[in-house]
N, C-alpha and C. Protein backbone atom coordinates (compact mmCIF):
# COMPACT_ATOMS: atom_id res chain seq x y z
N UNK A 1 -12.16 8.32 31.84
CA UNK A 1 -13.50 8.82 31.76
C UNK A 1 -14.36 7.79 31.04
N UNK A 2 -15.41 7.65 31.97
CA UNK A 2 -16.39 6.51 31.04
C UNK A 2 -17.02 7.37 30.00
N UNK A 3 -17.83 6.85 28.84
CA UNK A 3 -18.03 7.61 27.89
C UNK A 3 -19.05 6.56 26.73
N UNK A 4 -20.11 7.16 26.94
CA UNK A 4 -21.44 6.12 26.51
C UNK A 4 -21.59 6.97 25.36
N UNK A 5 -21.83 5.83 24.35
CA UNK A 5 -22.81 6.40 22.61
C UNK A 5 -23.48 5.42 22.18
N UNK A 6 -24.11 5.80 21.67
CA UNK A 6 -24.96 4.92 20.39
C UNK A 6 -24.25 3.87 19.58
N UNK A 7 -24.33 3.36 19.21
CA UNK A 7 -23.65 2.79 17.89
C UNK A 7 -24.52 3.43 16.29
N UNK A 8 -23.56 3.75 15.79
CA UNK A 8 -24.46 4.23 14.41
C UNK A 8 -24.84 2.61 13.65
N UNK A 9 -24.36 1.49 13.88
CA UNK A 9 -24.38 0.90 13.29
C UNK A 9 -25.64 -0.28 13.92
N UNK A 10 -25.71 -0.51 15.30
CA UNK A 10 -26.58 -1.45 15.61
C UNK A 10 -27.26 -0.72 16.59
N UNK A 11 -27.27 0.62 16.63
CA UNK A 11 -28.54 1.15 17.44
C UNK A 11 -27.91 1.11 19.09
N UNK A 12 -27.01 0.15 19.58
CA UNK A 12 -26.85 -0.55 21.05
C UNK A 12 -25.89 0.62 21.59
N UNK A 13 -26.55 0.90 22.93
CA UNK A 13 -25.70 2.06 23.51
C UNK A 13 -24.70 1.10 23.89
N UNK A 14 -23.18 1.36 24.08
CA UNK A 14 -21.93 1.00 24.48
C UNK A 14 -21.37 2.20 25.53
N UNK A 15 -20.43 1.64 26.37
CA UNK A 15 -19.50 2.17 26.94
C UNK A 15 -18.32 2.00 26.99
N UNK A 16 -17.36 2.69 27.07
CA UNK A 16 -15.86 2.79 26.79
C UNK A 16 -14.81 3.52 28.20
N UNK A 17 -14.09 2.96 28.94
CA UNK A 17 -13.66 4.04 29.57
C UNK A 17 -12.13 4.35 28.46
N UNK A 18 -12.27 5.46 28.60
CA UNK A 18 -10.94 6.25 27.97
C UNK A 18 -10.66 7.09 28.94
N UNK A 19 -8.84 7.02 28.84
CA UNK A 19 -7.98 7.89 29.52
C UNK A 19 -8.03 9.43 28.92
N UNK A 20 -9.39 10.42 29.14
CA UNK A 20 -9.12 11.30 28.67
C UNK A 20 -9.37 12.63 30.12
N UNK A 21 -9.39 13.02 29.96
CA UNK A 21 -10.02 14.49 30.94
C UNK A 21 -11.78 15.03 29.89
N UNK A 22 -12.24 15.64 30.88
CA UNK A 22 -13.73 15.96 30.07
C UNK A 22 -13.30 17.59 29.71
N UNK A 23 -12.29 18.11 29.82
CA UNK A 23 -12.14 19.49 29.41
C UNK A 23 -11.14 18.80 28.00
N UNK A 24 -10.76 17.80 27.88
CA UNK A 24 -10.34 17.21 26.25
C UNK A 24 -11.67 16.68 25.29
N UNK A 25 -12.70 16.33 26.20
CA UNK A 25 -13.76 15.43 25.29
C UNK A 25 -14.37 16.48 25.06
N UNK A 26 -14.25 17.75 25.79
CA UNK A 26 -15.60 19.00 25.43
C UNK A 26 -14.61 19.66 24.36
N UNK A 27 -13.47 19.59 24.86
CA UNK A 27 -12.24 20.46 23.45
C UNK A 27 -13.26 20.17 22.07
N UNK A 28 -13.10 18.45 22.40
CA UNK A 28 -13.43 17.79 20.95
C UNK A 28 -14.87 17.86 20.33
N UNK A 29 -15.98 17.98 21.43
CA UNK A 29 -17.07 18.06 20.94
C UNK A 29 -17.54 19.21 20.78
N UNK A 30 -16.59 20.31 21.14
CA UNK A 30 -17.07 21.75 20.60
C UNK A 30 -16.15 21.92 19.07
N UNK A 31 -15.88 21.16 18.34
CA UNK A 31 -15.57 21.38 16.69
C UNK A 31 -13.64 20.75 16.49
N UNK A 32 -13.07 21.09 17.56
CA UNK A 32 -11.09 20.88 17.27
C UNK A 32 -11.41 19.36 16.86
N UNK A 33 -10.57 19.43 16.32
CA UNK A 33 -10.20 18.05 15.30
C UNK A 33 -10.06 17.51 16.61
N UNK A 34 -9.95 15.88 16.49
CA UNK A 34 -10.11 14.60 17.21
C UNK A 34 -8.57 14.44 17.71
N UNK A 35 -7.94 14.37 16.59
CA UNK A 35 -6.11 13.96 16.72
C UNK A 35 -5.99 14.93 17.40
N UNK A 36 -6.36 16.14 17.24
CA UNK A 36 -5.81 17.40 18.15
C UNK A 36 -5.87 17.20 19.86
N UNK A 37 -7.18 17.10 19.83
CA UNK A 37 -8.16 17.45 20.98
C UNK A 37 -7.93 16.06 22.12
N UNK A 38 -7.66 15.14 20.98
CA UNK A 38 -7.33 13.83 22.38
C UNK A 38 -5.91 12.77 21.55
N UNK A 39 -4.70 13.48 21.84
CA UNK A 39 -3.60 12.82 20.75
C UNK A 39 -3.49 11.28 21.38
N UNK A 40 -3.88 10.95 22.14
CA UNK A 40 -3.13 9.84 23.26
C UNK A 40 -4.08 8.54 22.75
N UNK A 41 -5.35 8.93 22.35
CA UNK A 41 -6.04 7.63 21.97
C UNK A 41 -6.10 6.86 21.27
N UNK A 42 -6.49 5.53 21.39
CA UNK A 42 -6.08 4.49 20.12
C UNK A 42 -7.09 4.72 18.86
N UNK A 43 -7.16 3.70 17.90
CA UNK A 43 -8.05 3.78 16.90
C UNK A 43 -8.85 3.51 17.64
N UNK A 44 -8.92 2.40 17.97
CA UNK A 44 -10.40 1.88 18.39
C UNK A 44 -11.03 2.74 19.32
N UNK A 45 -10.63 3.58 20.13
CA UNK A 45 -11.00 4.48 20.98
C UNK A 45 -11.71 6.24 20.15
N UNK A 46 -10.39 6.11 18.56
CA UNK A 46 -11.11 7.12 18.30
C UNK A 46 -12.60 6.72 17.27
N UNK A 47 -12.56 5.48 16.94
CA UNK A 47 -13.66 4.94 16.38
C UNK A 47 -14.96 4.79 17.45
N UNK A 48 -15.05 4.35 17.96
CA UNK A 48 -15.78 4.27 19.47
C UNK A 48 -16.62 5.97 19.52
N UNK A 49 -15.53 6.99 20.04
CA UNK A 49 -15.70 8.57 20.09
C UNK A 49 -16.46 8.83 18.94
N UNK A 50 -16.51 8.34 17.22
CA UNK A 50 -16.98 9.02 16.51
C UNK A 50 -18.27 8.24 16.14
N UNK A 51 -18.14 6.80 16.22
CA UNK A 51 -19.43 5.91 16.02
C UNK A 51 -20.12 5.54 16.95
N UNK A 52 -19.80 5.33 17.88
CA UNK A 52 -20.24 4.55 19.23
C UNK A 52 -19.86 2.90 18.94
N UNK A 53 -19.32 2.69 17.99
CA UNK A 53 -19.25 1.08 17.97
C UNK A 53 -17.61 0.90 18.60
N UNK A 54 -17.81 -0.15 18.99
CA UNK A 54 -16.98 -0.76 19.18
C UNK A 54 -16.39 -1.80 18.62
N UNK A 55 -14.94 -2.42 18.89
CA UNK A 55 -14.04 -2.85 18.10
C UNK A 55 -14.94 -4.02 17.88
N UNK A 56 -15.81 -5.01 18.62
CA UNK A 56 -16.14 -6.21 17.81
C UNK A 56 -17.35 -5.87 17.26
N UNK A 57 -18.18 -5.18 17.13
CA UNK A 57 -19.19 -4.47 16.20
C UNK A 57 -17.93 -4.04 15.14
N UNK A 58 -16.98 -3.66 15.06
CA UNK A 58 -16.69 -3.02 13.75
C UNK A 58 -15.63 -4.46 12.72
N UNK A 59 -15.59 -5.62 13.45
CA UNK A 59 -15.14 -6.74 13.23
C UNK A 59 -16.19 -7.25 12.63
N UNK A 60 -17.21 -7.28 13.29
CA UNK A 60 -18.71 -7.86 12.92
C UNK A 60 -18.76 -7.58 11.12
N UNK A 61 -18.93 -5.98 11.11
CA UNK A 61 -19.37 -5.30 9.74
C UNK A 61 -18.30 -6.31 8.82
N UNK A 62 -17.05 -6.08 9.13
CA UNK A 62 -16.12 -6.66 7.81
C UNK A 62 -15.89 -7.89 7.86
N UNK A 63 -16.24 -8.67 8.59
CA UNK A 63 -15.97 -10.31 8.71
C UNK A 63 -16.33 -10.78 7.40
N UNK A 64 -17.35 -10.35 6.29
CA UNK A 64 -17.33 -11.06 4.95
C UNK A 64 -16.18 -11.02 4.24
N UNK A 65 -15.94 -9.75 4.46
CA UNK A 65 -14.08 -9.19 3.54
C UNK A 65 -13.11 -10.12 4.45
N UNK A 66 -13.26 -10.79 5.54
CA UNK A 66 -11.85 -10.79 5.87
C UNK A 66 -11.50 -12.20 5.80
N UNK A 67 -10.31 -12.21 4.92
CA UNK A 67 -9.99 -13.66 4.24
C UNK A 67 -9.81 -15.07 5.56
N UNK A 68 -10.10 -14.73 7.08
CA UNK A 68 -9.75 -15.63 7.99
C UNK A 68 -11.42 -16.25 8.02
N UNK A 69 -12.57 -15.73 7.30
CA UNK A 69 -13.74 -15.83 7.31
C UNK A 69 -14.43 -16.52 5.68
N UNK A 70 -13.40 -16.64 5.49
CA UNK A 70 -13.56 -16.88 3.71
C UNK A 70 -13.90 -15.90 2.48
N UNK A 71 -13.57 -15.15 3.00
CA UNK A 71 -13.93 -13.41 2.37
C UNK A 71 -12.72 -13.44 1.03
N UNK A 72 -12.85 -12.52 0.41
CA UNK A 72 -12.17 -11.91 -0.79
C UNK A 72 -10.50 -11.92 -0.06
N UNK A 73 -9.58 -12.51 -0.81
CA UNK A 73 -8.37 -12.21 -0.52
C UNK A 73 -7.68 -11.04 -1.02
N UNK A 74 -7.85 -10.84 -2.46
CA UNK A 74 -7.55 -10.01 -2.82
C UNK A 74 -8.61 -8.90 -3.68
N UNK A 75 -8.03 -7.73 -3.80
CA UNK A 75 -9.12 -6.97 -4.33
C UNK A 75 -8.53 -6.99 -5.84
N UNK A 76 -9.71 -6.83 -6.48
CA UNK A 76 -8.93 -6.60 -8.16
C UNK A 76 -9.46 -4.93 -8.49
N UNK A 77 -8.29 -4.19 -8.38
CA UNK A 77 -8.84 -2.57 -8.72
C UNK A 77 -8.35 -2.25 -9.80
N UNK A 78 -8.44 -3.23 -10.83
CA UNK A 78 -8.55 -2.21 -12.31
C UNK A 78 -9.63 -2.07 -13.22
């Protein structure tokens, strides 16, 4: 099923096809949890479903953190 959103993050409508049925995507958009309602999908698919972004929009956001970019290697959490 193709399956168009927004991105919450850059405004840009995207599309995705996912292997779902539309009596699973309506399961999900009438309130059943996500894992429930569509078990078979990847992250990036269930990220996509809940943001509209997609995997290199969500690469985009963390590329400062990510140490292949020169980002923070480690975190210091005390």
């Amino acid at each position: 099923m193709k399956v168009t959103k927004t991105s919450i993050y850059t405004n840009r409508k995207n599309t995705m096809d996912i292997d779902i049925t539309e009596e699973q995507y309506q399961l999900w958009k009438s309130g059943e949890n996500i894992d429930v309602a569509l078990p078979s999908i990847t992250y990036e698919q269930r990220e996509f479903l809940m943001t509209g972004a997609t995997p290199e929009e969500v690469d985009d956001l963390y590329e400062d953190d990510d140490p292949k970019y020169g980002g923070p290697q480690e975190y210091d959490w005390s």
